[in-house]
N, C-alpha and C. Protein backbone atom coordinates (compact mmCIF):
# COMPACT_ATOMS: atom_id res chain seq x y z
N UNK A 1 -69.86 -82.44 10.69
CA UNK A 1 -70.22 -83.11 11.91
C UNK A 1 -71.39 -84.05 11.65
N UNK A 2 -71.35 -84.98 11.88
CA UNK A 2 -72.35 -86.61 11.50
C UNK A 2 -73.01 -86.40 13.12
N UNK A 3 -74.58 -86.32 13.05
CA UNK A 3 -75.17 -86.52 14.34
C UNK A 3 -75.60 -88.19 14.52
N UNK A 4 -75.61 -88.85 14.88
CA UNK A 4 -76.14 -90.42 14.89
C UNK A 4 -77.47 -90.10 15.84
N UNK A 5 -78.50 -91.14 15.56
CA UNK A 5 -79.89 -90.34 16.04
C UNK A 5 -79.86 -92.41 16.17
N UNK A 6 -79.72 -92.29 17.77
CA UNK A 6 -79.89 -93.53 18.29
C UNK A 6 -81.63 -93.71 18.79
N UNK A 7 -82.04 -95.40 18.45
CA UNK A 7 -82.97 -95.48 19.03
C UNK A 7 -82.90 -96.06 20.94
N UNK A 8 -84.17 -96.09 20.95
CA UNK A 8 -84.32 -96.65 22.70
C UNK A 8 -83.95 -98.00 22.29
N UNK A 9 -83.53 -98.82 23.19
CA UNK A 9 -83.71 -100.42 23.35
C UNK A 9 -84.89 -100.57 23.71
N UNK A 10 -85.43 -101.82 22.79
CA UNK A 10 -86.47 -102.12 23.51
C UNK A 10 -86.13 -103.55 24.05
N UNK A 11 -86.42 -103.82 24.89
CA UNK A 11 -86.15 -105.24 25.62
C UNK A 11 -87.60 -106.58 25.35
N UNK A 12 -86.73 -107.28 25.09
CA UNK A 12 -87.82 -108.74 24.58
C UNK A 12 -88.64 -109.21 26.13
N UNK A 13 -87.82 -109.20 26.93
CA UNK A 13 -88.58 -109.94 28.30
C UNK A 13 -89.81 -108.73 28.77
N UNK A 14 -89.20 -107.70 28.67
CA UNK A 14 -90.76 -106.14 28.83
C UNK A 14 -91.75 -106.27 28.06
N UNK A 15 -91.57 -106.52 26.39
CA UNK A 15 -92.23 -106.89 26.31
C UNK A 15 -93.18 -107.92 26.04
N UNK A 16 -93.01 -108.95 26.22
CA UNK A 16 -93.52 -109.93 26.57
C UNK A 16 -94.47 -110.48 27.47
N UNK A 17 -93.32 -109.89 28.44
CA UNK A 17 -94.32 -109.06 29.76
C UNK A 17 -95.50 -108.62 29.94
N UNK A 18 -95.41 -107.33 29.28
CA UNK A 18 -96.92 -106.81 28.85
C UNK A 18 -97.35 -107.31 28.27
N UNK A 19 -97.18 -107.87 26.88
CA UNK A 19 -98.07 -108.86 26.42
C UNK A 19 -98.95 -109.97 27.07
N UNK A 20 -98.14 -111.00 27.84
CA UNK A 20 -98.54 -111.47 29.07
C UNK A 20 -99.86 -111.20 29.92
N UNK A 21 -99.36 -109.80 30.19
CA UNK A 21 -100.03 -108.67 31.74
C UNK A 21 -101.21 -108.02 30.98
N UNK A 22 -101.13 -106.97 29.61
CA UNK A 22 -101.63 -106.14 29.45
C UNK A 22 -102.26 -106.19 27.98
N UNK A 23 -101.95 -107.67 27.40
CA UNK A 23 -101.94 -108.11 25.82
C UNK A 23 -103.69 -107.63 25.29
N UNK A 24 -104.54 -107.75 26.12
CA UNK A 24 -105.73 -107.16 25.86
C UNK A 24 -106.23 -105.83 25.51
N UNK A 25 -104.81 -105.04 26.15
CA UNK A 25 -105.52 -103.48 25.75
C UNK A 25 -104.20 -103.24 24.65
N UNK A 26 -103.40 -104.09 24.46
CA UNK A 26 -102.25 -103.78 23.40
C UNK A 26 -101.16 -103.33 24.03
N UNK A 27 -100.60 -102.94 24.83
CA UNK A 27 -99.58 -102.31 25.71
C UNK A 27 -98.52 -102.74 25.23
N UNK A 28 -98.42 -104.37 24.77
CA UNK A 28 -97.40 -104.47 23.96
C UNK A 28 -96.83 -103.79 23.00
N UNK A 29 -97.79 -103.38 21.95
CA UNK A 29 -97.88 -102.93 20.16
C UNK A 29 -97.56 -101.49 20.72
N UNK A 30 -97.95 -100.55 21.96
CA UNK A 30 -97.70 -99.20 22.12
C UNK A 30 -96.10 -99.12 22.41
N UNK A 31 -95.34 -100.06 23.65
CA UNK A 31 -94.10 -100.25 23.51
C UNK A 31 -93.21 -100.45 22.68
N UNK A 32 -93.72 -101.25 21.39
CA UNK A 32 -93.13 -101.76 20.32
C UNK A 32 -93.45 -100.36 19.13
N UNK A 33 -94.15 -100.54 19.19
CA UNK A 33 -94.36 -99.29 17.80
C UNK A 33 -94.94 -98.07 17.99
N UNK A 34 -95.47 -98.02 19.18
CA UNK A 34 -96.20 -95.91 19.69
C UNK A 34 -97.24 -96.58 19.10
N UNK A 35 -98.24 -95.36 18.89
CA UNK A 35 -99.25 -94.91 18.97
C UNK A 35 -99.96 -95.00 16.99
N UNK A 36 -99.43 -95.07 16.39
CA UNK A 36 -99.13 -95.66 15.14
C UNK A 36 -99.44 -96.99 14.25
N UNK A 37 -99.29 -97.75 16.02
CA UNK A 37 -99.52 -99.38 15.02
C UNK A 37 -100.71 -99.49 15.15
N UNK A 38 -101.04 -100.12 14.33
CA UNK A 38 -101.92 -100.45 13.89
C UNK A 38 -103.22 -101.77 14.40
N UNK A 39 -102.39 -102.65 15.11
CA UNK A 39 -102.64 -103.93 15.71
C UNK A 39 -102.91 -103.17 17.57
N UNK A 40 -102.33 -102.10 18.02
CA UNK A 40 -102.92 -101.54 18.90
C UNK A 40 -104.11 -100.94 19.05
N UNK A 41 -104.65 -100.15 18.10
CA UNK A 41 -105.86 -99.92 17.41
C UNK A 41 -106.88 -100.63 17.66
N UNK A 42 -106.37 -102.21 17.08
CA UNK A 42 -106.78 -103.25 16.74
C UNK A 42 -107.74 -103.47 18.06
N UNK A 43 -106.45 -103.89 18.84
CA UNK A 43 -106.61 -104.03 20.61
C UNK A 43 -107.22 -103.09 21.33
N UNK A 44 -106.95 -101.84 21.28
CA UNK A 44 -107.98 -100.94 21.58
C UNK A 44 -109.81 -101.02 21.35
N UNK A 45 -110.03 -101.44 20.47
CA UNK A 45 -111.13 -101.48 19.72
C UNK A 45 -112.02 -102.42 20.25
N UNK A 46 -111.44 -102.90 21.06
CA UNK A 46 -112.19 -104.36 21.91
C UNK A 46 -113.45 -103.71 22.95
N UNK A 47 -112.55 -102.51 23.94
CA UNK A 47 -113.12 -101.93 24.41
C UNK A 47 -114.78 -101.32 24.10
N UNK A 48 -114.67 -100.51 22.91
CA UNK A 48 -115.66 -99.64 22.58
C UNK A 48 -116.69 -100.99 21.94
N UNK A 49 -116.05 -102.44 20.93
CA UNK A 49 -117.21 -103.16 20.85
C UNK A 49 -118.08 -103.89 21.84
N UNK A 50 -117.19 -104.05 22.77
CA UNK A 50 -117.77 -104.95 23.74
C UNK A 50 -119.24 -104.10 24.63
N UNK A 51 -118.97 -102.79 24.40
CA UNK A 51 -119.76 -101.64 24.74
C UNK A 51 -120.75 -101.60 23.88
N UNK A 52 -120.27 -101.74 22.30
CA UNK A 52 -121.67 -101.50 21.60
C UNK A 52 -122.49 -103.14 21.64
N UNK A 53 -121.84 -104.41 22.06
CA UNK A 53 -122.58 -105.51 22.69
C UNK A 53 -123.51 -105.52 23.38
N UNK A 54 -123.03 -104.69 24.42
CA UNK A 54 -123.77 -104.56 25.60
C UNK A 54 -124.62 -103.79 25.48
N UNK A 55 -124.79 -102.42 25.02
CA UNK A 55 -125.83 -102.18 24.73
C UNK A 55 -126.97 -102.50 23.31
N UNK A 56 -126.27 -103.10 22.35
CA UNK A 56 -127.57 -103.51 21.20
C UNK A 56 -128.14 -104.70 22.04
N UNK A 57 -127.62 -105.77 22.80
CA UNK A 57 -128.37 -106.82 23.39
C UNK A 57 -128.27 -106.69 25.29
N UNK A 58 -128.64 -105.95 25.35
CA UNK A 58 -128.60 -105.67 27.43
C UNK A 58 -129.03 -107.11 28.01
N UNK A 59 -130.24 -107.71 26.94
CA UNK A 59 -130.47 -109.18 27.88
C UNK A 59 -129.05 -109.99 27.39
N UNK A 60 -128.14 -110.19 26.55
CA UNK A 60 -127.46 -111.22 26.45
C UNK A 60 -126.89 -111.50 27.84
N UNK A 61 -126.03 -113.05 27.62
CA UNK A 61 -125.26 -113.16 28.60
C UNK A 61 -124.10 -112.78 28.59
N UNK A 62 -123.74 -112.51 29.86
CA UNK A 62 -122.77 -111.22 29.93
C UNK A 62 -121.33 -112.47 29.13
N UNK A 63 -121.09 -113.18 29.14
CA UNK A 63 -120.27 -113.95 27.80
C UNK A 63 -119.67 -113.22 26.40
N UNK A 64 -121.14 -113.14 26.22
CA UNK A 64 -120.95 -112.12 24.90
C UNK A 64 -120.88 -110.95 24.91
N UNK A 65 -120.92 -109.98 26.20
CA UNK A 65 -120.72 -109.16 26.40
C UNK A 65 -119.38 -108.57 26.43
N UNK A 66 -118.51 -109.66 27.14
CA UNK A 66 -117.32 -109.48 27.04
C UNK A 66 -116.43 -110.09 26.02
N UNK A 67 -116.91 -110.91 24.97
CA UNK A 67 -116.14 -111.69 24.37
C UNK A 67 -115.41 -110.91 23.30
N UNK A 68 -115.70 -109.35 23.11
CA UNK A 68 -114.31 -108.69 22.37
C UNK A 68 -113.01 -108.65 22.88
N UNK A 69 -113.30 -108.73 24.44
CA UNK A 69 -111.99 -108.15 25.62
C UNK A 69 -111.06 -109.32 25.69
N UNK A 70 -112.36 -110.96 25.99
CA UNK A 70 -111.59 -111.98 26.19
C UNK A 70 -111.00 -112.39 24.73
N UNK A 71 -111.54 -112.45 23.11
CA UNK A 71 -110.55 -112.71 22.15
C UNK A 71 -109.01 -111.54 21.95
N UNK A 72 -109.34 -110.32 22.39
CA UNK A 72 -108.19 -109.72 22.57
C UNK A 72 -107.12 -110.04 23.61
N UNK A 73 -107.94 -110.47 24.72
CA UNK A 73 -106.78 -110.89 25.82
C UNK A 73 -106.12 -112.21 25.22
N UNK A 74 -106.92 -112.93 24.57
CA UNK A 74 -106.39 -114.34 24.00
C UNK A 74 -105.82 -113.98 22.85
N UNK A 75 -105.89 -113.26 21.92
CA UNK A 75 -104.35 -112.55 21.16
C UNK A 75 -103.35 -112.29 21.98
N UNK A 76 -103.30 -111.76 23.10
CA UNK A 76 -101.65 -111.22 23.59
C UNK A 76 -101.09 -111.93 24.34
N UNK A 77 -102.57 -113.10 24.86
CA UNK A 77 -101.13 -114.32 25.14
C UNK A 77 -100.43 -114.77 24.49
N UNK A 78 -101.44 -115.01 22.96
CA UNK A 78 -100.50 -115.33 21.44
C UNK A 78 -99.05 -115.11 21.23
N UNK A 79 -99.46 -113.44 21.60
CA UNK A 79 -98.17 -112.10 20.94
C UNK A 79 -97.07 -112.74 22.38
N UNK A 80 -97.47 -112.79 23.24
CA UNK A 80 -96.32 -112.74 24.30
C UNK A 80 -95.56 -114.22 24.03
N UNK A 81 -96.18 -115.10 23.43
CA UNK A 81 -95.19 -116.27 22.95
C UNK A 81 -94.55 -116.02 21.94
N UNK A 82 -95.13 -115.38 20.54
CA UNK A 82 -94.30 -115.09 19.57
C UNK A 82 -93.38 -114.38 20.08
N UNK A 83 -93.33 -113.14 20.72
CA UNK A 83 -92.26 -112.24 20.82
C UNK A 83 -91.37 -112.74 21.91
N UNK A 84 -91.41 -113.92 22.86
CA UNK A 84 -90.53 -114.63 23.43
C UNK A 84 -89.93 -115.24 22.95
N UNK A 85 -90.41 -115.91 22.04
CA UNK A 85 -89.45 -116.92 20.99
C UNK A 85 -88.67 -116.67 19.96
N UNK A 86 -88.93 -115.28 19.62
CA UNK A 86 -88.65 -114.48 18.59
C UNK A 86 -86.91 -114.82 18.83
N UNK A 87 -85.83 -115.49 18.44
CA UNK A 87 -84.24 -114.88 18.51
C UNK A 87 -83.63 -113.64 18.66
N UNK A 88 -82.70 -113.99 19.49
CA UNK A 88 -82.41 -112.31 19.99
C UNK A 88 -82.07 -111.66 18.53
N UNK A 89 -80.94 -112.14 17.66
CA UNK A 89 -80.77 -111.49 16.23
C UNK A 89 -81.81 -111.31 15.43
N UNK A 90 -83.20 -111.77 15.16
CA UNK A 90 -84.05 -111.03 14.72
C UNK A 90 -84.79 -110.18 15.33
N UNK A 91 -85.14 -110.08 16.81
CA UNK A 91 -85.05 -109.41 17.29
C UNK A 91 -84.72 -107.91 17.38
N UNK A 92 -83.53 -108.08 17.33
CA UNK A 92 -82.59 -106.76 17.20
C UNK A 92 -82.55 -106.05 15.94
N UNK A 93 -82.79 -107.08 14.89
CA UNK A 93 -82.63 -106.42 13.48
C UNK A 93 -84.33 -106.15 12.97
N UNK A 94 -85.42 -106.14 13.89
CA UNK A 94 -86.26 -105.73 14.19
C UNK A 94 -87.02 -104.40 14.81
N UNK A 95 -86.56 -104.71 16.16
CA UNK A 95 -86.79 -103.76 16.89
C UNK A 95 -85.73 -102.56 17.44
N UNK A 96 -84.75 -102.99 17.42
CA UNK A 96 -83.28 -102.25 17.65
C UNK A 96 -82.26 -102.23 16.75
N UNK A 97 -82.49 -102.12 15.53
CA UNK A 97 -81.88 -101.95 14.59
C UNK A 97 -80.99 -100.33 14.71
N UNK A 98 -80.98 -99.80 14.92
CA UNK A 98 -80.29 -98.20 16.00
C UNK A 98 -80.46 -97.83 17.06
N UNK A 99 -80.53 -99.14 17.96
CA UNK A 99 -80.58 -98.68 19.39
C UNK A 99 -78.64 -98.47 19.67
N UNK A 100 -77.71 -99.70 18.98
CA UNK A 100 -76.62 -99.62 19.06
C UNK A 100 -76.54 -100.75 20.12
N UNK A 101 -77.30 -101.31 20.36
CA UNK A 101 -77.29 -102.68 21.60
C UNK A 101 -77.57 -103.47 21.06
N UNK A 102 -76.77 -104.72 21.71
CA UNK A 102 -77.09 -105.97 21.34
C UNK A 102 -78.06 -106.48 22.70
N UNK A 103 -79.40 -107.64 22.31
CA UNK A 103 -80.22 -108.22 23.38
C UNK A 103 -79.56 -109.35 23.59
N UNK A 104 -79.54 -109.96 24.93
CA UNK A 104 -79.24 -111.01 25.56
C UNK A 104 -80.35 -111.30 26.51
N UNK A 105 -81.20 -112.13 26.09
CA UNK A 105 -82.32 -112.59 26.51
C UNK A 105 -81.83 -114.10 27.62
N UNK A 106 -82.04 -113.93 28.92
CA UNK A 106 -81.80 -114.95 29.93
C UNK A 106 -83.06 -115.65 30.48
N UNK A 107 -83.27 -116.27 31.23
CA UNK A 107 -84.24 -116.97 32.21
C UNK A 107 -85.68 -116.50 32.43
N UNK A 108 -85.64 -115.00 32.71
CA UNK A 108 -86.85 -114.41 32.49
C UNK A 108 -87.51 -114.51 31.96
N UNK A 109 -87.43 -114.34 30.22
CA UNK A 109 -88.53 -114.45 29.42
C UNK A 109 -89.17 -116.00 29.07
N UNK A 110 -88.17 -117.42 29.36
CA UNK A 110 -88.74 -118.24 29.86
C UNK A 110 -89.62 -118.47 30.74
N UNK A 111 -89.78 -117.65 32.17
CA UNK A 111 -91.05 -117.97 33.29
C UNK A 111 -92.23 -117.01 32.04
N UNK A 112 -91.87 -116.01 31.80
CA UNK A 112 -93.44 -115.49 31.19
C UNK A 112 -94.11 -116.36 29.86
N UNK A 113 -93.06 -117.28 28.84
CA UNK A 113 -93.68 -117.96 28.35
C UNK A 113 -93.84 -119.13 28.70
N UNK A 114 -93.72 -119.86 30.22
CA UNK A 114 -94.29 -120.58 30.67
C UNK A 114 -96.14 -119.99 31.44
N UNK A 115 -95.94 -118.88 31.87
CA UNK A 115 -97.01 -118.69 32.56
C UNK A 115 -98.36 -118.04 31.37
N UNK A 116 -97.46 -117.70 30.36
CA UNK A 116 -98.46 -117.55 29.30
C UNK A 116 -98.80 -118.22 28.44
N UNK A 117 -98.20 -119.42 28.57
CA UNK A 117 -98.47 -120.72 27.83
C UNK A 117 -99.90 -121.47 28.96
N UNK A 118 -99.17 -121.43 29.88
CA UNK A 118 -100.25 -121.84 30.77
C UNK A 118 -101.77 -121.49 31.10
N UNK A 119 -101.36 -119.89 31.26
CA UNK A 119 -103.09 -119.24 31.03
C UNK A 119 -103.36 -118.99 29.95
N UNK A 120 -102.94 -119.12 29.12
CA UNK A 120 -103.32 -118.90 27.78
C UNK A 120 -104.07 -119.62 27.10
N UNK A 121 -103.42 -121.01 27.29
CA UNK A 121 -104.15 -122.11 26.68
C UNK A 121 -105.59 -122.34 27.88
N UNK A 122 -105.32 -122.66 28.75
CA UNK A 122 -106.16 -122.87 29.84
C UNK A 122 -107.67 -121.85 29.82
N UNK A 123 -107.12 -120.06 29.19
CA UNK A 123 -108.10 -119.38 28.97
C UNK A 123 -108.53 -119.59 27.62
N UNK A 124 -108.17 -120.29 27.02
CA UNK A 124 -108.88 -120.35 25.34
C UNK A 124 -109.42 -121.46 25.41
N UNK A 125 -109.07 -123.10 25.99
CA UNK A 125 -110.33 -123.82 26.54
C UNK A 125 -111.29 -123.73 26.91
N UNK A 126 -111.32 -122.75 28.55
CA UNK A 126 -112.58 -122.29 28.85
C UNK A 126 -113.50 -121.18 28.13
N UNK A 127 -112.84 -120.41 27.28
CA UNK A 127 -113.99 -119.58 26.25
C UNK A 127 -114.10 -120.58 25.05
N UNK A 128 -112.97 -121.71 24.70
CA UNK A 128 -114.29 -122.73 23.63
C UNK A 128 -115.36 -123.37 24.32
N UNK A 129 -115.23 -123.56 25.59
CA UNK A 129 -115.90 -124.65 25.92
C UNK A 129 -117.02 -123.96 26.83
N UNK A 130 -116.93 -122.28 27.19
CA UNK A 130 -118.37 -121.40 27.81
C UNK A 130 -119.00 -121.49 26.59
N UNK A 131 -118.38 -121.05 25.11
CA UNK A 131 -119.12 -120.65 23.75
C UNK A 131 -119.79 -121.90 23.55
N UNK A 132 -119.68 -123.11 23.58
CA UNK A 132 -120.01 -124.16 23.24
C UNK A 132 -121.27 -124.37 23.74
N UNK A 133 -120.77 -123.77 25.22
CA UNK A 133 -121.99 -124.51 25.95
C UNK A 133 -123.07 -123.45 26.18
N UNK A 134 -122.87 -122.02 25.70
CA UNK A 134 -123.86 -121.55 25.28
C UNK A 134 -124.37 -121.35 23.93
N UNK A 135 -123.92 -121.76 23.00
CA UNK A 135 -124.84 -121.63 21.67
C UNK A 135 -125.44 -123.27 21.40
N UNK A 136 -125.11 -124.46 22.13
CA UNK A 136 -125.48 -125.62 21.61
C UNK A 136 -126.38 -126.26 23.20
N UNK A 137 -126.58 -125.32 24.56
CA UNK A 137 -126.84 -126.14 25.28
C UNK A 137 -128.08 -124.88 26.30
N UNK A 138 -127.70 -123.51 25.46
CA UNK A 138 -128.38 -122.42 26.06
C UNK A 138 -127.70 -121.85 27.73
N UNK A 139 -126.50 -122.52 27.89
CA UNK A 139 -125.88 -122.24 29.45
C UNK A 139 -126.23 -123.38 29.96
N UNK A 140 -126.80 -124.77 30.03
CA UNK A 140 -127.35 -125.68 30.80
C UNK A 140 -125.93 -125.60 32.10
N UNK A 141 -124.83 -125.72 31.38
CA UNK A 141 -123.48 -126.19 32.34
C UNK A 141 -123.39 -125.04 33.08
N UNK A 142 -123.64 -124.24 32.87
CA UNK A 142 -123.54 -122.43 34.14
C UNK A 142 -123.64 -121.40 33.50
């Protein structure tokens, strides 16, 4: 008797999604790979520095206080474009390689890499251009 030991599907537009929604704390990398990967870790880790920021410099501006959370959030807008664009056949021979499904990726995951193209870029302007204007101008602009 042959048991076949199927995996879950994972779906490209979910995660993307989260990537999108939740790309800062990794939610993507936990959907995609558990608890294991490594690049979640990664993302995790934002948290506890942005903490040890805040407390080795309490006077900084709160900028740098948060700027582990905001370069992590600005990775998973990254991740949510790569893994939208990603082809459904690599895809599959990726992530569902024994799910036994084939992905058919429609319309959906187009609006999230429009809207994460949009804040994405839009949020990585405004943290070059807060960083800018606090290490070369001391905050003069706000």
């Amino acid at each position: 008797m042959t048991v076949l030991h199927q995996t879950r599907h994972k779906n490209k537009t979910i995660a993307a999604l989260l990537a999108f929604l939740f790309g800062g704390i990794g939610l993507q990398r936990l959907y995609l790979g558990g608890w294991r990967d490594r690049w979640l870790w990664l993302h995790l880790a934002c948290l506890p520095a942005a903490l040890l920021v805040s407390l080795a410099a309490p006077e900084a501006n709160p900028f740098y206080k948060l700027l582990p959370i905001i370069v992590s959030g600005l990775a998973g807008f990254l991740e949510a474009l790569v893994l939208g664009l990603t082809p459904d056949d690599k895809w599959d021979a990726r992530h569902n390689a024994q799910s036994g499904r084939q992905s058919d990726t429609h319309w959906p995951v187009a609006v999230v890499l429009v809207a994460s193209m949009m804040i994405g870029a839009g949020s990585l302007i405004a943290t070059i251009s807060r960083l800018f204007d606090l290490l070369y101008t001391g905050g003069a602009y706000g």
